[in-house]
PDB file of N, CA and C in Angstrom:
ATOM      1  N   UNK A   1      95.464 -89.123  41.677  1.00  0.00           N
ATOM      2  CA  UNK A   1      95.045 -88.033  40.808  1.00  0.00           C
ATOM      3  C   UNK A   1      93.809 -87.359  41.404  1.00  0.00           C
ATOM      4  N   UNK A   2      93.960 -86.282  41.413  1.00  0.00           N
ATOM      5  CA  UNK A   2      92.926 -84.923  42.288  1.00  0.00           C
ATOM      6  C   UNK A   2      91.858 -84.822  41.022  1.00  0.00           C
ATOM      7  N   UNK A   3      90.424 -85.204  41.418  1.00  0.00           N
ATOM      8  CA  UNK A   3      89.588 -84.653  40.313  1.00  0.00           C
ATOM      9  C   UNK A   3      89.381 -83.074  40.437  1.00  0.00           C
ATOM     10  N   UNK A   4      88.768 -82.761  38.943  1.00  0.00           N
ATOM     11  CA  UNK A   4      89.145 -81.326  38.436  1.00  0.00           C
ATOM     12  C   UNK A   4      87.691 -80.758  39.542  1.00  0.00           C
ATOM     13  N   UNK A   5      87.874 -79.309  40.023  1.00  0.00           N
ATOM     14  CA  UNK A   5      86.956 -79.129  40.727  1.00  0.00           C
ATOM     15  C   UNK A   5      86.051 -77.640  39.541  1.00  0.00           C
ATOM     16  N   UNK A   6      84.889 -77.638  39.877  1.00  0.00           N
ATOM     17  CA  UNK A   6      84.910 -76.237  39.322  1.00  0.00           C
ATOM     18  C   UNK A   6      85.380 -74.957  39.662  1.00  0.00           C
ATOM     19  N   UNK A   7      85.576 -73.794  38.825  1.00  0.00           N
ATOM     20  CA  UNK A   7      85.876 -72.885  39.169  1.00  0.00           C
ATOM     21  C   UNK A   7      84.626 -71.566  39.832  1.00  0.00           C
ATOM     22  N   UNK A   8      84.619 -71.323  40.933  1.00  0.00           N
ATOM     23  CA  UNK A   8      83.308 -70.850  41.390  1.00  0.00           C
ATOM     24  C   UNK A   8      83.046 -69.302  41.250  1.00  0.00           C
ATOM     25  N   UNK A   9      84.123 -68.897  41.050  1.00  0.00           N
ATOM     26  CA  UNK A   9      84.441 -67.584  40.358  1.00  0.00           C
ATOM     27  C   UNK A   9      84.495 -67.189  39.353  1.00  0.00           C
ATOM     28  N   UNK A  10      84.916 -67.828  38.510  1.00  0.00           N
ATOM     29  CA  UNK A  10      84.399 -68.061  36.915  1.00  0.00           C
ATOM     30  C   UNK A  10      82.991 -68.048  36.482  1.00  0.00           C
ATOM     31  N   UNK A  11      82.781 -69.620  37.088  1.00  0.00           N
ATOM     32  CA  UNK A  11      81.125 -69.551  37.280  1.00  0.00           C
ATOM     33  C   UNK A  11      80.211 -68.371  37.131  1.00  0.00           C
ATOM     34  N   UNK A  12      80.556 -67.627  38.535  1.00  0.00           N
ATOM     35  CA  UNK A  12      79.465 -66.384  38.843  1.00  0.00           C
ATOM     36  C   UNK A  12      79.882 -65.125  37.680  1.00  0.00           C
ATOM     37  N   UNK A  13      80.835 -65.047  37.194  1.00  0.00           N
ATOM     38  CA  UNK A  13      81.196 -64.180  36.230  1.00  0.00           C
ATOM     39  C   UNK A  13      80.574 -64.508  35.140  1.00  0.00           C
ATOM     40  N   UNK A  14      80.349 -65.991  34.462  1.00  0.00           N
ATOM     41  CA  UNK A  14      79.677 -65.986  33.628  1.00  0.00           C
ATOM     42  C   UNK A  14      78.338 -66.298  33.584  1.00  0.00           C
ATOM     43  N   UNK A  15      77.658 -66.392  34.577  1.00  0.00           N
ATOM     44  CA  UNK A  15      76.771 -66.699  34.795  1.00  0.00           C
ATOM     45  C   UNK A  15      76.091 -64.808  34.690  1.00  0.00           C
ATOM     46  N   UNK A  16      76.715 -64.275  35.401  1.00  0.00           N
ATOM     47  CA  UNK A  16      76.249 -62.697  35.243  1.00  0.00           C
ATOM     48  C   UNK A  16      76.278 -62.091  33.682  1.00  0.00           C
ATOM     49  N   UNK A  17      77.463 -62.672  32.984  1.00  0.00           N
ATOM     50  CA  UNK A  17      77.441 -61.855  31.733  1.00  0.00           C
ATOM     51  C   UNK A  17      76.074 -62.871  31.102  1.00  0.00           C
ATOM     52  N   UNK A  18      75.658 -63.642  31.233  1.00  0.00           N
ATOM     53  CA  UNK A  18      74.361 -64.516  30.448  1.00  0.00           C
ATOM     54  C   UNK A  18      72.793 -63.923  31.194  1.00  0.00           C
ATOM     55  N   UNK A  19      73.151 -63.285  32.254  1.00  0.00           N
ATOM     56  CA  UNK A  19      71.796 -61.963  33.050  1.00  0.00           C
ATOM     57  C   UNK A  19      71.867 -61.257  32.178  1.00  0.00           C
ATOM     58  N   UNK A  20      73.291 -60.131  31.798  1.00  0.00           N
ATOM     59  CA  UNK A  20      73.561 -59.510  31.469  1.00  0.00           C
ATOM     60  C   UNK A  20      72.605 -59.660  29.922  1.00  0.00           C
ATOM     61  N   UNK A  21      72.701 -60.811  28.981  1.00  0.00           N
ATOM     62  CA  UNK A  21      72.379 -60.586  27.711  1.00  0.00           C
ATOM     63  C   UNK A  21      70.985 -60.985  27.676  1.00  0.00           C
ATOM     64  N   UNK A  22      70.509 -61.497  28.709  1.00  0.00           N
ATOM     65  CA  UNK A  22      69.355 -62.114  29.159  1.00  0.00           C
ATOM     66  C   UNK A  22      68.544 -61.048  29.003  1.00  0.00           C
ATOM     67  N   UNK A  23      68.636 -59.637  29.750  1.00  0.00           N
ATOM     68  CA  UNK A  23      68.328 -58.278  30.131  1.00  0.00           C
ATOM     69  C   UNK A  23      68.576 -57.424  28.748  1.00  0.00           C
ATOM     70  N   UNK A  24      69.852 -57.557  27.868  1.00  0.00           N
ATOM     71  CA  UNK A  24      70.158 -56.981  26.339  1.00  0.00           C
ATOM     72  C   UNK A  24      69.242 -57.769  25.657  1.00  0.00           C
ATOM     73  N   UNK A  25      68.828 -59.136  25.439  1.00  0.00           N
ATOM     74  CA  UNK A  25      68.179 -59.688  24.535  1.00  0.00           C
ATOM     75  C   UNK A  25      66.301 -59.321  24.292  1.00  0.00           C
ATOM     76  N   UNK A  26      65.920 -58.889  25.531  1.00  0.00           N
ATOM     77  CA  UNK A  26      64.955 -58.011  25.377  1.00  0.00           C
ATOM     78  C   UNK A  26      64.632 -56.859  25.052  1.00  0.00           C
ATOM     79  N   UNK A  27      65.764 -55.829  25.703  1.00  0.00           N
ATOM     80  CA  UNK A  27      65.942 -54.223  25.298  1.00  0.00           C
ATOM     81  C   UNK A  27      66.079 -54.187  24.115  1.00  0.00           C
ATOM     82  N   UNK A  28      66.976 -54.912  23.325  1.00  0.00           N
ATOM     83  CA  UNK A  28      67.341 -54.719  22.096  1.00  0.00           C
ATOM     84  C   UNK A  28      66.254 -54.485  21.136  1.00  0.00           C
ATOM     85  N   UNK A  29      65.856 -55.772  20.976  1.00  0.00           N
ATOM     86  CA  UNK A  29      64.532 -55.624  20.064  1.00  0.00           C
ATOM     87  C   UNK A  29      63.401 -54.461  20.196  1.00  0.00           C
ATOM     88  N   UNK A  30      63.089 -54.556  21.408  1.00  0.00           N
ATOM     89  CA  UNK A  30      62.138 -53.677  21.974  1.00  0.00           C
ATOM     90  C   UNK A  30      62.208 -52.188  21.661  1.00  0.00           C
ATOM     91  N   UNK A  31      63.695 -51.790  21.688  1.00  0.00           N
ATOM     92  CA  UNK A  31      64.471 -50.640  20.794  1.00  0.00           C
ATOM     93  C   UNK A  31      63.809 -50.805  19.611  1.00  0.00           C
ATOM     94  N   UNK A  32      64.582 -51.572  18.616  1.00  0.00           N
ATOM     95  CA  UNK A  32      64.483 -51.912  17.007  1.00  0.00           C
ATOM     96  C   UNK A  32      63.051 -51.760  16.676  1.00  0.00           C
ATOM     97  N   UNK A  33      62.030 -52.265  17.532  1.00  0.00           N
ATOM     98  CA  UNK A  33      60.857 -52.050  17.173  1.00  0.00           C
ATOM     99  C   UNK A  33      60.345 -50.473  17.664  1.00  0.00           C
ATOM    100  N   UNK A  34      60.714 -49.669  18.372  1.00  0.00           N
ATOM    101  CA  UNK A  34      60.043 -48.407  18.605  1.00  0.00           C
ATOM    102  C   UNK A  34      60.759 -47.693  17.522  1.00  0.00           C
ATOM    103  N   UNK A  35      62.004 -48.280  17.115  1.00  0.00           N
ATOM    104  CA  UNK A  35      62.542 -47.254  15.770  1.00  0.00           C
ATOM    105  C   UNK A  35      61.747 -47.651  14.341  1.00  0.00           C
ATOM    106  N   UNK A  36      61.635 -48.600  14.052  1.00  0.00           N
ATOM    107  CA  UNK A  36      60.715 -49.261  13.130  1.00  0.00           C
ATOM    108  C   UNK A  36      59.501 -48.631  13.059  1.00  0.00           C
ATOM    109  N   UNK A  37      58.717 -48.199  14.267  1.00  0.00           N
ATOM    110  CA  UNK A  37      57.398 -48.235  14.372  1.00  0.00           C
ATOM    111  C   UNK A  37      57.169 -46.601  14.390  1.00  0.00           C
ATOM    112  N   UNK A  38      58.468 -45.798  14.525  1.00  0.00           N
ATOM    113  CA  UNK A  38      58.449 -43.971  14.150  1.00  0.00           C
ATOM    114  C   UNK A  38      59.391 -43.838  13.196  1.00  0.00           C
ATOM    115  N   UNK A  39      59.586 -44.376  11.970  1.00  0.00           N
ATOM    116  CA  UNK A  39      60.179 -43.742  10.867  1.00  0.00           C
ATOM    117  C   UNK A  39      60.262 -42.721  10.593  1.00  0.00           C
ATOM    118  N   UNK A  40      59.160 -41.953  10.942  1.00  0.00           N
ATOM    119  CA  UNK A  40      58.946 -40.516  10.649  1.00  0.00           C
ATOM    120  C   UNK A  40      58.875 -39.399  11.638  1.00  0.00           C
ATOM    121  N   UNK A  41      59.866 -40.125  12.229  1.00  0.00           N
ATOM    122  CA  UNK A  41      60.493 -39.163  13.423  1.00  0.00           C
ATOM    123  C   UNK A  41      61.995 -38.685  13.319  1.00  0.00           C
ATOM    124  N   UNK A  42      62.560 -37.692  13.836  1.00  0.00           N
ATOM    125  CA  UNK A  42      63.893 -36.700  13.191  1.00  0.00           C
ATOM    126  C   UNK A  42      65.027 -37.778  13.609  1.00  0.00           C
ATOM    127  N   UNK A  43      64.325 -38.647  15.135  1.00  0.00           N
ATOM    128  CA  UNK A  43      65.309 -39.367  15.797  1.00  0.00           C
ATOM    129  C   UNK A  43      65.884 -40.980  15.503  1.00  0.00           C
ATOM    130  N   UNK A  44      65.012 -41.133  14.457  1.00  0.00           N
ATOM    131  CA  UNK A  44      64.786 -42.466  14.017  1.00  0.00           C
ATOM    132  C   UNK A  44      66.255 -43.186  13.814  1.00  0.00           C
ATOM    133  N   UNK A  45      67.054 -42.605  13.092  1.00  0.00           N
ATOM    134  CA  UNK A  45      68.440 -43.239  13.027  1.00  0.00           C
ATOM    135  C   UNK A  45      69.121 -43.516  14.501  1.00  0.00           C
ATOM    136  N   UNK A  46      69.147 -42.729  15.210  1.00  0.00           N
ATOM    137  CA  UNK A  46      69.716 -42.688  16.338  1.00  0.00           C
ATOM    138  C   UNK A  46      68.793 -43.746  17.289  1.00  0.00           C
ATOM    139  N   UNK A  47      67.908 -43.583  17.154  1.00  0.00           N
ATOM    140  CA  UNK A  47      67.340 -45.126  17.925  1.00  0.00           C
ATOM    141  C   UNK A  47      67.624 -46.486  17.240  1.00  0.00           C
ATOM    142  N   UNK A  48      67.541 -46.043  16.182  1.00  0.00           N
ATOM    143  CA  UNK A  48      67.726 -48.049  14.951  1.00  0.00           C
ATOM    144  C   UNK A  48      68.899 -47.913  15.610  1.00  0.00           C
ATOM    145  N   UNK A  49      70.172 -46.612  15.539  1.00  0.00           N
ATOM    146  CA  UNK A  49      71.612 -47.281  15.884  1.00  0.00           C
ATOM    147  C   UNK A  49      71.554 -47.693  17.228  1.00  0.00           C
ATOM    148  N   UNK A  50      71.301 -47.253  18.010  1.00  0.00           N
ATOM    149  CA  UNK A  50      70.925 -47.727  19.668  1.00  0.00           C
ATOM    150  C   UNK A  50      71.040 -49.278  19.893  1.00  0.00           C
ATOM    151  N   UNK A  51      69.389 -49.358  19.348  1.00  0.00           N
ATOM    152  CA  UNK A  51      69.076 -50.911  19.152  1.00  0.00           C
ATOM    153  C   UNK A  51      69.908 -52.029  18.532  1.00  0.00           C
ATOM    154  N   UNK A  52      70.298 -51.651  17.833  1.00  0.00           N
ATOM    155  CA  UNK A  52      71.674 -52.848  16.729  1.00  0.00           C
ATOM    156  C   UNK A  52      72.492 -52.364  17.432  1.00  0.00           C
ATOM    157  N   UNK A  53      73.219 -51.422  18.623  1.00  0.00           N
ATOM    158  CA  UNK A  53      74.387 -51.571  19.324  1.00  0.00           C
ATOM    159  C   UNK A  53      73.878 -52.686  20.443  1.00  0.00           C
ATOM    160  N   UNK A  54      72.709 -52.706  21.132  1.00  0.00           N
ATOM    161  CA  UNK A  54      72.413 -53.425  22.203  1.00  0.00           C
ATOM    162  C   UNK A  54      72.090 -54.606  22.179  1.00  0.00           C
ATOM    163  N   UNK A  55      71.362 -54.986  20.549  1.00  0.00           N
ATOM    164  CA  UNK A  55      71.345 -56.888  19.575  1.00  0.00           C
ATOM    165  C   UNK A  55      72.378 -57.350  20.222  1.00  0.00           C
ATOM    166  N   UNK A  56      73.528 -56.411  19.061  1.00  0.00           N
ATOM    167  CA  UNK A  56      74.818 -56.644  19.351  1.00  0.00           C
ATOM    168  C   UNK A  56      75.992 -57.078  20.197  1.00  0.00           C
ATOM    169  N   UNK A  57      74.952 -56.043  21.187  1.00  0.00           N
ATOM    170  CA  UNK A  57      75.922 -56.556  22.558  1.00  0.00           C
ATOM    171  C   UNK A  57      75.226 -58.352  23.409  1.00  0.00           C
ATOM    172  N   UNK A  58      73.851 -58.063  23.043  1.00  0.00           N
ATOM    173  CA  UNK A  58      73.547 -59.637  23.655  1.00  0.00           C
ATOM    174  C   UNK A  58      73.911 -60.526  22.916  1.00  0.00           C
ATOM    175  N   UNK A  59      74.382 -60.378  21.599  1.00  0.00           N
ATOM    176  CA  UNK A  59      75.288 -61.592  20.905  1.00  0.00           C
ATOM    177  C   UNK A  59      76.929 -61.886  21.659  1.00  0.00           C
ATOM    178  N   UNK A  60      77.367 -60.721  21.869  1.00  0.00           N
ATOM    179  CA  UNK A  60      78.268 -60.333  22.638  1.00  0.00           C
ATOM    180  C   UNK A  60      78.497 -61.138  24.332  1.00  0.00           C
ATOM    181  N   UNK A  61      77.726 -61.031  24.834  1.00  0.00           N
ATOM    182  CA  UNK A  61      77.712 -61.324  26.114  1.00  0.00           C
ATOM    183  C   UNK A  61      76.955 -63.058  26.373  1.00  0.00           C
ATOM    184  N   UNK A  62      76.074 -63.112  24.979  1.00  0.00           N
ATOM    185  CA  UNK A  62      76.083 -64.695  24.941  1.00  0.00           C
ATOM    186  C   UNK A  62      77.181 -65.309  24.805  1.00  0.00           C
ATOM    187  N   UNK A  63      77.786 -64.821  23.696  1.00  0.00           N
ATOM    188  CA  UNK A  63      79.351 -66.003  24.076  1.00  0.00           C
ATOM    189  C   UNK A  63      80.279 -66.399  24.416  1.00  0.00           C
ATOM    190  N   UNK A  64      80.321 -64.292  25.154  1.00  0.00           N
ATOM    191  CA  UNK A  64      81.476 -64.485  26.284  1.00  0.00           C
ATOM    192  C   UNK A  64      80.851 -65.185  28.141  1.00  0.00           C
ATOM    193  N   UNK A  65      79.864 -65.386  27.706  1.00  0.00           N
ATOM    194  CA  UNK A  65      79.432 -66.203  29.111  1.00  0.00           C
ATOM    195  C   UNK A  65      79.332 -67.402  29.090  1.00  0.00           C
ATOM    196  N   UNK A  66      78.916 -67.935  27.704  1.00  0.00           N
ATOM    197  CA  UNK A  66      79.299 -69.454  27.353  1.00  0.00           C
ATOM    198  C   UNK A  66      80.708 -69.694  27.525  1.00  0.00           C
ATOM    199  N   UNK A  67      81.648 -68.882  26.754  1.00  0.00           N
ATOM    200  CA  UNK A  67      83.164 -69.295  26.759  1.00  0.00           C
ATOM    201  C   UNK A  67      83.461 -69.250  28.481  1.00  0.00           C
ATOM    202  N   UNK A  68      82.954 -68.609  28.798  1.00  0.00           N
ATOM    203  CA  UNK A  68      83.521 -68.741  31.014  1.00  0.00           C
ATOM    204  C   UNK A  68      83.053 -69.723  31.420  1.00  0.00           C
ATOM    205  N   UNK A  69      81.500 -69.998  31.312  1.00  0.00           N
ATOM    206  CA  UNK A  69      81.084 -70.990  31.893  1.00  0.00           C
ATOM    207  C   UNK A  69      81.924 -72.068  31.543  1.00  0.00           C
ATOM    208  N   UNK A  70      82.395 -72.466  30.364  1.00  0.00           N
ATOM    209  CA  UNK A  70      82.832 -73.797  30.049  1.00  0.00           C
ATOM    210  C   UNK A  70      84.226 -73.696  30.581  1.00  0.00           C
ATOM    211  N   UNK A  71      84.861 -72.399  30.894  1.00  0.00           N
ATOM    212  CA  UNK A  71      86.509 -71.920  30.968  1.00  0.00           C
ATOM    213  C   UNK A  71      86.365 -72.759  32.400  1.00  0.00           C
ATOM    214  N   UNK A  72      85.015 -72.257  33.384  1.00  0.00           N
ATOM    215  CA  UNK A  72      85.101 -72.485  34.871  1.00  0.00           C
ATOM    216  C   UNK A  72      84.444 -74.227  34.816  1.00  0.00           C
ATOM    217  N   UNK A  73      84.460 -74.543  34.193  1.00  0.00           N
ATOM    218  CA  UNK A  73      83.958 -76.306  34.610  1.00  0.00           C
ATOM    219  C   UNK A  73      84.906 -77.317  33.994  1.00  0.00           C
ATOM    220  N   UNK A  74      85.300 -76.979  32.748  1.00  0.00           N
ATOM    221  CA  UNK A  74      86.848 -77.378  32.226  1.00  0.00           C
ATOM    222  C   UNK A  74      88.052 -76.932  32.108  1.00  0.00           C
ATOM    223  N   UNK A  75      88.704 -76.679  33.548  1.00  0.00           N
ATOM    224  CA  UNK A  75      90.198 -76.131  33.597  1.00  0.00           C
ATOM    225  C   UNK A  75      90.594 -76.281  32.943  1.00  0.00           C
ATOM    226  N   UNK A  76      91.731 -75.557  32.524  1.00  0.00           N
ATOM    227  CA  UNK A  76      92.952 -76.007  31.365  1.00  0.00           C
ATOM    228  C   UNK A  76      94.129 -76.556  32.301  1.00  0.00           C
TER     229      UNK A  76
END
């Protein structure tokens, strides 16, 4: 019996989408707070929506890089 090897391509794919949210998990907020902090600006909605699209997406890209990483170290 051949032990399971990792997948090294997998790997780097998910390893990039977890940069990826690494890089969203800062922008995001950092957004949310410049919309927070000009309420009383014309643009204010359009930045809060910005920011909760980009939260969003680092929730997003956290667990599709968890689900690879584990896809590439436990074959099916």
């Amino acid at each position: 019996m051949e032990p399971k090897k990792t997948n090294r391509n997998l790997l780097y794919k998910g390893v990039q989408n977890m940069g990826i949210c690494l890089f969203l998990m800062f922008v995001g907020p950092t957004i949310l707070y410049l919309a927070f902090s000009n309420q009383d600006k014309a643009t204010y909605i359009l930045v809060l929506s910005i920011g909760i699209l980009l939260s969003l997406g680092a929730i997003f890209f956290l667990f599709r890089g968890i689900y690879i990483i584990m896809k590439s170290l436990f074959n099916d």
